[in-house]
PDB file of N, CA and C in Angstrom:
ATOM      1  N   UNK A   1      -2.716  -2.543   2.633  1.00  0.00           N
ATOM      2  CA  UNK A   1      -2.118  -1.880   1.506  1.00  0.00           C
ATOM      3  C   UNK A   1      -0.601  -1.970   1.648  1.00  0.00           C
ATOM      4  N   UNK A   2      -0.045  -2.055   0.643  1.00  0.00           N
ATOM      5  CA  UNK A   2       1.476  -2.441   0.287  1.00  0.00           C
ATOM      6  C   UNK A   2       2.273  -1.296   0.974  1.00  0.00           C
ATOM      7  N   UNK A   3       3.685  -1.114   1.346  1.00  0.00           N
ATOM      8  CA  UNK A   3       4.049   0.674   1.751  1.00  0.00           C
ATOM      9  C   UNK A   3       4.490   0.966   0.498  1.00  0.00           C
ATOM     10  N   UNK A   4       4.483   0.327  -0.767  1.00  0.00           N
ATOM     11  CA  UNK A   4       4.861   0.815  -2.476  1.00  0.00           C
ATOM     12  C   UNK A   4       3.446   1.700  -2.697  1.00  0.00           C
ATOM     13  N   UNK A   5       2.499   0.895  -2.375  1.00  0.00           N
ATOM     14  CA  UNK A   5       1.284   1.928  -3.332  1.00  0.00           C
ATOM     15  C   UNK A   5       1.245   2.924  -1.957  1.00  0.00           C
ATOM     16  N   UNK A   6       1.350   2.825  -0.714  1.00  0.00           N
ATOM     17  CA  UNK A   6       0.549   3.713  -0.167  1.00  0.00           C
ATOM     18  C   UNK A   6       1.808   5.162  -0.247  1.00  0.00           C
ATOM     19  N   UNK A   7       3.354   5.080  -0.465  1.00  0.00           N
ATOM     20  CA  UNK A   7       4.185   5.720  -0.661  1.00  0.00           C
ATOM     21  C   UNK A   7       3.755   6.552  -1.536  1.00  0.00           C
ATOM     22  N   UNK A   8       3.896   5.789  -2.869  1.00  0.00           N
ATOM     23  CA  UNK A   8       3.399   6.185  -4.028  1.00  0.00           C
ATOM     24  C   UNK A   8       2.103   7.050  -4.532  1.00  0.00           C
ATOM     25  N   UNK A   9       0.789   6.740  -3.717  1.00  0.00           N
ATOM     26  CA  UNK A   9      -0.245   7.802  -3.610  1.00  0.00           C
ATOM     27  C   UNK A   9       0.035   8.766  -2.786  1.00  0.00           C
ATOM     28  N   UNK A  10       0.376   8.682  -1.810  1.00  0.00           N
ATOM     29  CA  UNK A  10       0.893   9.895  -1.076  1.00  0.00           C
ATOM     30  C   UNK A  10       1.552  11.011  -2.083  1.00  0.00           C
ATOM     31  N   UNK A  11       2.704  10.186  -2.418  1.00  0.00           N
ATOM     32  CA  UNK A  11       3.639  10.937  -3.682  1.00  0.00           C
ATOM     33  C   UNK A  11       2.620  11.647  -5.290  1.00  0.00           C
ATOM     34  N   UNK A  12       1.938  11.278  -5.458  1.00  0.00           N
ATOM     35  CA  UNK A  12       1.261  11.382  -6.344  1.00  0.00           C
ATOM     36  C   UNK A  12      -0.275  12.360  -6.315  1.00  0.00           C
ATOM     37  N   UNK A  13      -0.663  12.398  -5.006  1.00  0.00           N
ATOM     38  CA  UNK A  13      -1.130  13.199  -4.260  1.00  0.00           C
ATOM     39  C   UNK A  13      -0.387  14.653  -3.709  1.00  0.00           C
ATOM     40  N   UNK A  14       1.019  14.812  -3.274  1.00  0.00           N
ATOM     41  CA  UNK A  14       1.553  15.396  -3.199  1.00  0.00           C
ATOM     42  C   UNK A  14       1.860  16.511  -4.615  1.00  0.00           C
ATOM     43  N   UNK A  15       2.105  15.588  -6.135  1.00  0.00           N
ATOM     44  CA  UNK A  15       2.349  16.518  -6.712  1.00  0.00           C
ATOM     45  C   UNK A  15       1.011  16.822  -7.749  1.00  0.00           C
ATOM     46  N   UNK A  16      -0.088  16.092  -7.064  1.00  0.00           N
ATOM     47  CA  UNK A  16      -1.473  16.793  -7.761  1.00  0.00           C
ATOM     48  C   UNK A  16      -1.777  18.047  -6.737  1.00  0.00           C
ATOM     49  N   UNK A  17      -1.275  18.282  -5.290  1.00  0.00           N
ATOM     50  CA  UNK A  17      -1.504  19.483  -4.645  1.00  0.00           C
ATOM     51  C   UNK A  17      -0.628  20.479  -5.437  1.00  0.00           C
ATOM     52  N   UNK A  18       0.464  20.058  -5.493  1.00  0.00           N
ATOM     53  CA  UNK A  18       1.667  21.255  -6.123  1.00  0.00           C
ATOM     54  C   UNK A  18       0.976  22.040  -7.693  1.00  0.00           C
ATOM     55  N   UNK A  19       0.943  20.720  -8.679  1.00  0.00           N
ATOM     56  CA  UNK A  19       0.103  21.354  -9.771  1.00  0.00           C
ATOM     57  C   UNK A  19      -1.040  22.128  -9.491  1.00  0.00           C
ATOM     58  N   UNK A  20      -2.174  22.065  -8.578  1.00  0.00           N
ATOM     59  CA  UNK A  20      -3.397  22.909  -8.386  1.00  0.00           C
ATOM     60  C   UNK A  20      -2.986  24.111  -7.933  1.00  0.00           C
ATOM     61  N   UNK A  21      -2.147  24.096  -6.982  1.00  0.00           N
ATOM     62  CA  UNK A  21      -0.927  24.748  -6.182  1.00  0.00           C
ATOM     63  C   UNK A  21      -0.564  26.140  -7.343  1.00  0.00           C
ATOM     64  N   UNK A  22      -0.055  25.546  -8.213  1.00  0.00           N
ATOM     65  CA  UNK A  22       0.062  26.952  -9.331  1.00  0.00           C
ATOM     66  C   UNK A  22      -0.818  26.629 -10.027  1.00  0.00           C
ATOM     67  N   UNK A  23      -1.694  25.988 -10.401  1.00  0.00           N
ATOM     68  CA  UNK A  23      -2.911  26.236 -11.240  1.00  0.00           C
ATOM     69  C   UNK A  23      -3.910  27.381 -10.714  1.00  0.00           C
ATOM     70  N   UNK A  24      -4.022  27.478  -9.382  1.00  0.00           N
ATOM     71  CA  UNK A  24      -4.603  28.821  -8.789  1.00  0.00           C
ATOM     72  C   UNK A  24      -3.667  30.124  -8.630  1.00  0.00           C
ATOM     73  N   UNK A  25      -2.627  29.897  -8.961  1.00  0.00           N
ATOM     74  CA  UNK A  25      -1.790  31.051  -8.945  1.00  0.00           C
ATOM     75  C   UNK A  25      -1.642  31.803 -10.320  1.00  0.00           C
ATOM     76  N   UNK A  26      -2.072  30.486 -11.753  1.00  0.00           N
ATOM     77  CA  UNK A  26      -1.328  30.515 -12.878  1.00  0.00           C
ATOM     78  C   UNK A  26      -0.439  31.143 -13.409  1.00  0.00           C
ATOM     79  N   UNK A  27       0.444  30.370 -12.856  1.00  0.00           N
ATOM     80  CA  UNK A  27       1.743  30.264 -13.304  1.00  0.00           C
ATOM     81  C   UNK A  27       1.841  28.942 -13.905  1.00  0.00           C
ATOM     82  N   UNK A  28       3.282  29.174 -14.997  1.00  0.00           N
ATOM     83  CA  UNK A  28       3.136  27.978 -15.235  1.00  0.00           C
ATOM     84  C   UNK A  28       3.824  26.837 -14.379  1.00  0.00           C
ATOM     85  N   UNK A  29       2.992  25.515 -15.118  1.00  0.00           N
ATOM     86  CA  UNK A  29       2.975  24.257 -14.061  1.00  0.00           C
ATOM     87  C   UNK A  29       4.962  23.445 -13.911  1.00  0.00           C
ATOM     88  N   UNK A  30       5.446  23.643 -14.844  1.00  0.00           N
ATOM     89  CA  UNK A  30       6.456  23.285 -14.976  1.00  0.00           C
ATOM     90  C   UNK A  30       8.008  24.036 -14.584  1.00  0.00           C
ATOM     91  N   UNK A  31       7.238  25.234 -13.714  1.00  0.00           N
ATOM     92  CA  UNK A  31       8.331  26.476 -13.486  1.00  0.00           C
ATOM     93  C   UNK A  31       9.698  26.322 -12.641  1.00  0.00           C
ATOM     94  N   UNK A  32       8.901  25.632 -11.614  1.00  0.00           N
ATOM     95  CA  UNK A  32      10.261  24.728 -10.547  1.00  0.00           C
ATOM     96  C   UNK A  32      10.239  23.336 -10.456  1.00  0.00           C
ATOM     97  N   UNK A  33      10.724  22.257 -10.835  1.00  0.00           N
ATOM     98  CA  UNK A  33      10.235  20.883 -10.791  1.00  0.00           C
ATOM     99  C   UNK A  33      11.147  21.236  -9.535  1.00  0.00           C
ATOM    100  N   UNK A  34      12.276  21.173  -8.622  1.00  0.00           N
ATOM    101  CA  UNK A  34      12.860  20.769  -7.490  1.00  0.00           C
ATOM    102  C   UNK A  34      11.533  20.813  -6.742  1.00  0.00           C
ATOM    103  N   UNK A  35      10.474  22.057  -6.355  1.00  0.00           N
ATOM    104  CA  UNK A  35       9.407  22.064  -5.833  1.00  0.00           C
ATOM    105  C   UNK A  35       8.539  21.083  -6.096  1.00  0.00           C
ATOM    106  N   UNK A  36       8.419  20.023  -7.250  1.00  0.00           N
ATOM    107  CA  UNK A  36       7.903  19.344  -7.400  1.00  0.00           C
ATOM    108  C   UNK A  36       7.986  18.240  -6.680  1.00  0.00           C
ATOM    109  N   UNK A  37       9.681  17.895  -6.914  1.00  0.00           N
ATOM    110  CA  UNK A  37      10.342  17.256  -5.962  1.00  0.00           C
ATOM    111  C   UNK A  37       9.991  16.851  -4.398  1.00  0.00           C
ATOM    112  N   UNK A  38      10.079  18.606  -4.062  1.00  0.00           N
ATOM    113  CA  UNK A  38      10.060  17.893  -2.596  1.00  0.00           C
ATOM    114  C   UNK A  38       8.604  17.916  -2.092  1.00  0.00           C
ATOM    115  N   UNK A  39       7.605  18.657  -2.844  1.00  0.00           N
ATOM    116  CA  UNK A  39       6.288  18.379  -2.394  1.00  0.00           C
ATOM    117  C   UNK A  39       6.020  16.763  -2.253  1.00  0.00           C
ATOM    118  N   UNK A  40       6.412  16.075  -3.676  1.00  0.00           N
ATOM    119  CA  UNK A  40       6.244  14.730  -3.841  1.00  0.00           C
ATOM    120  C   UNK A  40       7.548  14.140  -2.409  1.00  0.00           C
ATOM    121  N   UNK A  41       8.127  14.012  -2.628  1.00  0.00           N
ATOM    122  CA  UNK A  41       9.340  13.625  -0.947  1.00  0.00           C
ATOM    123  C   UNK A  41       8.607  13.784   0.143  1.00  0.00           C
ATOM    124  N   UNK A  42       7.861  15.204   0.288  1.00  0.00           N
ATOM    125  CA  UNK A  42       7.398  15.326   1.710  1.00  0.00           C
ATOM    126  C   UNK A  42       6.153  14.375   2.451  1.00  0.00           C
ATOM    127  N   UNK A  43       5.225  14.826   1.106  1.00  0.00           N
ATOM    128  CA  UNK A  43       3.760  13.667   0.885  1.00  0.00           C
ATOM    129  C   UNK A  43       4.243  11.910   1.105  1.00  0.00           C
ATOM    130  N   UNK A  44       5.345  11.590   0.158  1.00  0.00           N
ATOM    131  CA  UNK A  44       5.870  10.327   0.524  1.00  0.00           C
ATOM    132  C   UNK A  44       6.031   9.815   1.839  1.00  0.00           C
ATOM    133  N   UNK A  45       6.937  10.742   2.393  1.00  0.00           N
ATOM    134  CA  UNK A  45       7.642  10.619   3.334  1.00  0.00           C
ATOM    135  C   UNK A  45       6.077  10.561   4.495  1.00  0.00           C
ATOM    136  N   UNK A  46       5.398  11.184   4.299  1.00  0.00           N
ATOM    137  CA  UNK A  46       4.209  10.922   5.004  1.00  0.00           C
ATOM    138  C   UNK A  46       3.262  10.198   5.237  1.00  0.00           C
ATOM    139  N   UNK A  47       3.446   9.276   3.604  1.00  0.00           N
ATOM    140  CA  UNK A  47       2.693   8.048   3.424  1.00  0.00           C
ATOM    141  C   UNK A  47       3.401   7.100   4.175  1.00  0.00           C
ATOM    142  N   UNK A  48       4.897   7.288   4.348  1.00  0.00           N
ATOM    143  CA  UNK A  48       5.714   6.004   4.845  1.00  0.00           C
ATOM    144  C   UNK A  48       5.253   5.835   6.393  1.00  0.00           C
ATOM    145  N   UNK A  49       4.986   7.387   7.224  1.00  0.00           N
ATOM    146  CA  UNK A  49       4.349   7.308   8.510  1.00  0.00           C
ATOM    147  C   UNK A  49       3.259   6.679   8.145  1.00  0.00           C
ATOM    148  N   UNK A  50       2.313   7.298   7.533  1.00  0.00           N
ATOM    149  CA  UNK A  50       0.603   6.599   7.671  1.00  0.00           C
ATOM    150  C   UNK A  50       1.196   5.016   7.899  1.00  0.00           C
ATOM    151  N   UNK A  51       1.946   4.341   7.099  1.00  0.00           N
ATOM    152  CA  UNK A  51       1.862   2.882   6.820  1.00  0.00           C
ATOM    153  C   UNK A  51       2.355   2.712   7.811  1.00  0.00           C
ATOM    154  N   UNK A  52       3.549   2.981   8.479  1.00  0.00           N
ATOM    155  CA  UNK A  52       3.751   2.463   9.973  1.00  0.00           C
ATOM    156  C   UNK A  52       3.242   2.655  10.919  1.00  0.00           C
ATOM    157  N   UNK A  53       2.667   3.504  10.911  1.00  0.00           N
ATOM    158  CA  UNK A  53       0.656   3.398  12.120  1.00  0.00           C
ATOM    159  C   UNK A  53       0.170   2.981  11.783  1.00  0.00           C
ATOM    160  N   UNK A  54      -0.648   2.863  10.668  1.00  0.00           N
ATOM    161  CA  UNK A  54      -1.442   1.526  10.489  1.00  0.00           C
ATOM    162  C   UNK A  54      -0.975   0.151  10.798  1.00  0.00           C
ATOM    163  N   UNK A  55       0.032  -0.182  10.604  1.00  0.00           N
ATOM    164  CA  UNK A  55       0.894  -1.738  10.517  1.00  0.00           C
ATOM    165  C   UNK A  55       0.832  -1.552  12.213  1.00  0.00           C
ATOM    166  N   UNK A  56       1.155  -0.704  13.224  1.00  0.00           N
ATOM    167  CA  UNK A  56       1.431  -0.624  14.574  1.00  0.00           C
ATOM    168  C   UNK A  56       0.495  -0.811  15.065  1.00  0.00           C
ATOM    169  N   UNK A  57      -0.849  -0.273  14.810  1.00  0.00           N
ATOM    170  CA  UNK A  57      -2.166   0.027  15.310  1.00  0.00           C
ATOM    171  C   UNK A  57      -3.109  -1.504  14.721  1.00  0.00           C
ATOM    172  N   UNK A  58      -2.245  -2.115  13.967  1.00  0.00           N
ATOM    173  CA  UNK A  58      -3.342  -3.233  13.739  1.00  0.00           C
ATOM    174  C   UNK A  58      -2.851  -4.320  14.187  1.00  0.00           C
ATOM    175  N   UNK A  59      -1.491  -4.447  14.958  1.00  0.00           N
ATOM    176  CA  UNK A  59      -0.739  -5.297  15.865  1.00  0.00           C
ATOM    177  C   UNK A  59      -1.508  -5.262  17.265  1.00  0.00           C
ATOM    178  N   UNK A  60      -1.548  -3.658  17.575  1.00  0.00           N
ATOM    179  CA  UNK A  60      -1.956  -3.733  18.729  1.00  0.00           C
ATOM    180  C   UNK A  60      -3.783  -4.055  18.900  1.00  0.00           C
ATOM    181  N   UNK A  61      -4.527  -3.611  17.490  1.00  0.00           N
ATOM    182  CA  UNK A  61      -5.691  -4.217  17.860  1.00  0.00           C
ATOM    183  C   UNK A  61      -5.930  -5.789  17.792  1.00  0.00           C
ATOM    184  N   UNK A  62      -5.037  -6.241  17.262  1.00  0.00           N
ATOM    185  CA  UNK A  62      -4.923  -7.730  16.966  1.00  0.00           C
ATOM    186  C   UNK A  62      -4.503  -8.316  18.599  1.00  0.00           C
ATOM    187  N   UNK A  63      -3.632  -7.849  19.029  1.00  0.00           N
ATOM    188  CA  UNK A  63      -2.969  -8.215  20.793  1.00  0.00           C
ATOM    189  C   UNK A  63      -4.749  -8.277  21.622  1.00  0.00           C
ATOM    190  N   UNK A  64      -5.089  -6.769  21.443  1.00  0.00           N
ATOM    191  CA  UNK A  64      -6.391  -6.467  22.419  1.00  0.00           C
ATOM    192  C   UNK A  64      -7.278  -7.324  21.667  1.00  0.00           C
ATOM    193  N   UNK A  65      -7.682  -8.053  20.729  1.00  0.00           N
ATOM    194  CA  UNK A  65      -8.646  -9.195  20.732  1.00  0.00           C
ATOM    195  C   UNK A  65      -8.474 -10.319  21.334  1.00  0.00           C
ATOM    196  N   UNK A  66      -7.010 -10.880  20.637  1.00  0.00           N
ATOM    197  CA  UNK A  66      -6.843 -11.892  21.437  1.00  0.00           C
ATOM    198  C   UNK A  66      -6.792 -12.038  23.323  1.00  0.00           C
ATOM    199  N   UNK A  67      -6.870 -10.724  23.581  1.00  0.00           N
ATOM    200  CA  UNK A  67      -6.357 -10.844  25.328  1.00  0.00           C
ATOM    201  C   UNK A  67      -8.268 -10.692  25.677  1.00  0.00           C
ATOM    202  N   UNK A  68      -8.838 -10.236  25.295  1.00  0.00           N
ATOM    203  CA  UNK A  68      -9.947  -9.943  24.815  1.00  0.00           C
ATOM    204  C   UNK A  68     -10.865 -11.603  25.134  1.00  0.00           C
ATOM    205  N   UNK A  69     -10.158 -12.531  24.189  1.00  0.00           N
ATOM    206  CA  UNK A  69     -10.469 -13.564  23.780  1.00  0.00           C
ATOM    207  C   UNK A  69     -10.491 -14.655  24.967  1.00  0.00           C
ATOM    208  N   UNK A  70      -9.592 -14.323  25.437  1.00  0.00           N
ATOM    209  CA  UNK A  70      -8.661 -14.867  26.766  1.00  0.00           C
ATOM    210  C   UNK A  70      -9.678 -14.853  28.349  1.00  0.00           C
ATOM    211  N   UNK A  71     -10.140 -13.754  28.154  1.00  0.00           N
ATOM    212  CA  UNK A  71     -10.625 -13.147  29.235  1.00  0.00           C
ATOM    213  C   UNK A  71     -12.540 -13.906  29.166  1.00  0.00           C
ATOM    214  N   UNK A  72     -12.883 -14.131  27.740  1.00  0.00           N
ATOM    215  CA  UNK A  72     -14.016 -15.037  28.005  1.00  0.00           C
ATOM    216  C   UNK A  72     -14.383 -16.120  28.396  1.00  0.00           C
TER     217      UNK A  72
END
């Protein structure tokens, strides 16, 4: 997965928690967008980790096959 879409669902995920977020409170949905903001920033910012563990973790399972490979 791209780090655009996986950013981006994160982000988008982030501000479908925020909306449910005051949908159980009801209040209305549009009361603080900065909160919107940084829910969506924080979630992002979290997708940008997921993608650089994944990208890290599939280097290193890629290394342990080939050494893997080596060893037969």
């Amino acid at each position: 997965m791209s780090l655009f879409a996986n950013v981006l669902g994160f982000s988008l995920f982030g501000l479908a928690a925020r909306l449910g977020q005051l949908g159980i409170q009801k209040r209305n949905l549009f009361d603080n967008m900065t909160a919107h903001a940084v829910s969506m920033g924080a979630w992002g910012a979290f997708g940008y980790f997921a993608w650089q563990w994944d990208q890290k973790a599939g280097g290193i399972i890629a290394q342990k096959k080939l050494e893997l490979a080596e060893r037969r």
